[in-house]
Protein backbone atom coordinates (compact mmCIF):
# COMPACT_ATOMS: atom_id res chain seq x y z
CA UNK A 1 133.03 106.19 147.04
CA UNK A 2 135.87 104.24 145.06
CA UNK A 3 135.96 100.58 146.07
CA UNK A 4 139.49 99.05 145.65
CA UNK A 5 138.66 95.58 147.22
CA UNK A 6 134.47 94.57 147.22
CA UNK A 7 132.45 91.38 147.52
CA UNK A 8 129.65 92.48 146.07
CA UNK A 9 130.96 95.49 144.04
CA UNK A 10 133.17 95.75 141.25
CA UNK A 11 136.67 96.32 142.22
CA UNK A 12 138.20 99.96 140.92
CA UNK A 13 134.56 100.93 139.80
CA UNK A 14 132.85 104.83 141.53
CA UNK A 15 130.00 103.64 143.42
CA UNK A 16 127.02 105.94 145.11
CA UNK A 17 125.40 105.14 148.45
CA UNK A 18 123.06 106.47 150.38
CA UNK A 19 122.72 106.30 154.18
CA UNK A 20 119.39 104.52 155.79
CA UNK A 21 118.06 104.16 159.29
CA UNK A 22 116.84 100.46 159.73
CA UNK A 23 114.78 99.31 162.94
CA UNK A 24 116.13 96.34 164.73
CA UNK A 25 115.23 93.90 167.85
CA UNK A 26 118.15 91.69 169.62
CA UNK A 27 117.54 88.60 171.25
CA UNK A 28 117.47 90.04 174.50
CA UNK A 29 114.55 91.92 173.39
CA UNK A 30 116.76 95.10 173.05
CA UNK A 31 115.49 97.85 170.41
CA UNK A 32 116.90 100.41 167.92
CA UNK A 33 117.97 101.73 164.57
CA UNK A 34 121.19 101.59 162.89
CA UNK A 35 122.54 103.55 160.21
CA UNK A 36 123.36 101.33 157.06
CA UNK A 37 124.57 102.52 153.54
CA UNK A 38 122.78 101.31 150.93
CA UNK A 39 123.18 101.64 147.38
CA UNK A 40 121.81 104.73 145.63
CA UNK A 41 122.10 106.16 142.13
CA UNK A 42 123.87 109.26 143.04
CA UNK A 43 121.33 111.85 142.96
CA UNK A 44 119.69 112.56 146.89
CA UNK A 45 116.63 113.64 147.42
CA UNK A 46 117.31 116.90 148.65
CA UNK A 47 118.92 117.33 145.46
CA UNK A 48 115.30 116.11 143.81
CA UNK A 49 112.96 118.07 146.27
CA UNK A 50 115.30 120.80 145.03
CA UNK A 51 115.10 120.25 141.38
CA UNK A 52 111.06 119.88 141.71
CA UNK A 53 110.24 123.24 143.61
CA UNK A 54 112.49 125.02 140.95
CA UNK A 55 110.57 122.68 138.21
CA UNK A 56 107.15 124.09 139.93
CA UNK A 57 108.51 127.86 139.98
CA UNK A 58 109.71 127.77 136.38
CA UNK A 59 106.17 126.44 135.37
CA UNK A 60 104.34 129.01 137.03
CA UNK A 61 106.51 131.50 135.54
CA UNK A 62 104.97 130.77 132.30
CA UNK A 63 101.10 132.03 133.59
CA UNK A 64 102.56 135.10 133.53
CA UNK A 65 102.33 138.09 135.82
CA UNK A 66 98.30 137.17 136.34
CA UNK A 67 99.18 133.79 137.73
CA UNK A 68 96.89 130.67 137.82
CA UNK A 69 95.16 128.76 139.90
CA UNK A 70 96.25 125.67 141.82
CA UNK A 71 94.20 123.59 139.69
CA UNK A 72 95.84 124.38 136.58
CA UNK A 73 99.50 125.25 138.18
CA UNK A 74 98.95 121.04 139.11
CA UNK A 75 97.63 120.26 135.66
CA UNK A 76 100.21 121.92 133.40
CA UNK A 77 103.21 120.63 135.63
CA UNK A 78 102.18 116.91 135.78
CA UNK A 79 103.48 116.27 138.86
CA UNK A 80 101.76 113.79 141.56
CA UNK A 81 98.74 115.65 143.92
CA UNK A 82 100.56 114.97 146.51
CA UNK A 83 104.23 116.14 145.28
CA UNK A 84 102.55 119.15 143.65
CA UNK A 85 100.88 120.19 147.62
CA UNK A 86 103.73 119.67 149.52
CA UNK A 87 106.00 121.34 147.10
CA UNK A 88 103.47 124.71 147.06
CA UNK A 89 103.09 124.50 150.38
CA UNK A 90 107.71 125.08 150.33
CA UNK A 91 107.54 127.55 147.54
CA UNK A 92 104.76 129.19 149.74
CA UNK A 93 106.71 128.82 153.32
CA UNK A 94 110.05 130.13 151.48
CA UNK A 95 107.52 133.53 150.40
CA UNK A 96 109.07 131.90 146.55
CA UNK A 97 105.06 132.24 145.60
CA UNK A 98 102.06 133.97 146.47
CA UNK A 99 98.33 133.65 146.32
CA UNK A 100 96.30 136.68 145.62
CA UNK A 101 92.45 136.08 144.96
CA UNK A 102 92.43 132.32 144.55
CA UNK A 103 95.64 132.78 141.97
CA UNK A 104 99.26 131.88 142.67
CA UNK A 105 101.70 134.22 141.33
CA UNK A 106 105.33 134.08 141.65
CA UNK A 107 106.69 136.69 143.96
CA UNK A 108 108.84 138.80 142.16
CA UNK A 109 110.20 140.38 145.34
CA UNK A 110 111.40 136.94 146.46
CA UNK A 111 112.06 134.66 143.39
CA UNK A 112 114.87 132.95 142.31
CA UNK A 113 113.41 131.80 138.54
CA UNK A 114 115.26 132.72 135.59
CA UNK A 115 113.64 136.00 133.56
CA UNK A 116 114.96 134.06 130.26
């Protein structure tokens, strides 16, 4: 978004936003959300979910056709517990991996990691 004419933005300058459901109560006791933009640095998080699954495939690429376990897939990509599960558990829902005897492979059938 360009603003030509802002209050709180500089004039002329690109500026990113982001749209954001926010709760609210009227007087009257009346409740709801409304759909505010709010500033954002330009990158979504679709865009980073994206970026991270393809970040987890390209690291379990490097185990190798034998694969790893989910111990030291986590380890050896340094992401969060939590960010590491849930993105497995896409990569795994998309068929992108597969487990095989405790070890996740990626599933060559199905993968869309580089072979460089």
């Amino acid at each position: 978004m360009k603003v030509t004419k802002g209050k709180d933005f500089q004039d002329g300058g690109n500026h990113h936003f982001a749209a954001k459901s926010v709760p609210y109560t009227l007087p009257n006791g009346t409740a709801g959300t409304s759909l505010v933009l709010v500033p954002s640095d330009g990158v979504g998080a679709a865009f980073r979910a994206m970026s991270r699954y393809q970040d987890l495939l390209d690291c379990l690429e490097t185990f190798g056709e034998n694969g790893t376990t989910s111990t030291k897939w986590r380890e050896k990509s340094k992401m969060p517990k939590t960010t590491f599960d849930r993105a497995r558990r896409y990569l795994s829902g998309t068929k992108e991996i597969v487990r095989e005897d405790s070890l996740y492979k990626v599933n060559r059938e199905n993968s869309t990691t580089s072979t460089t």
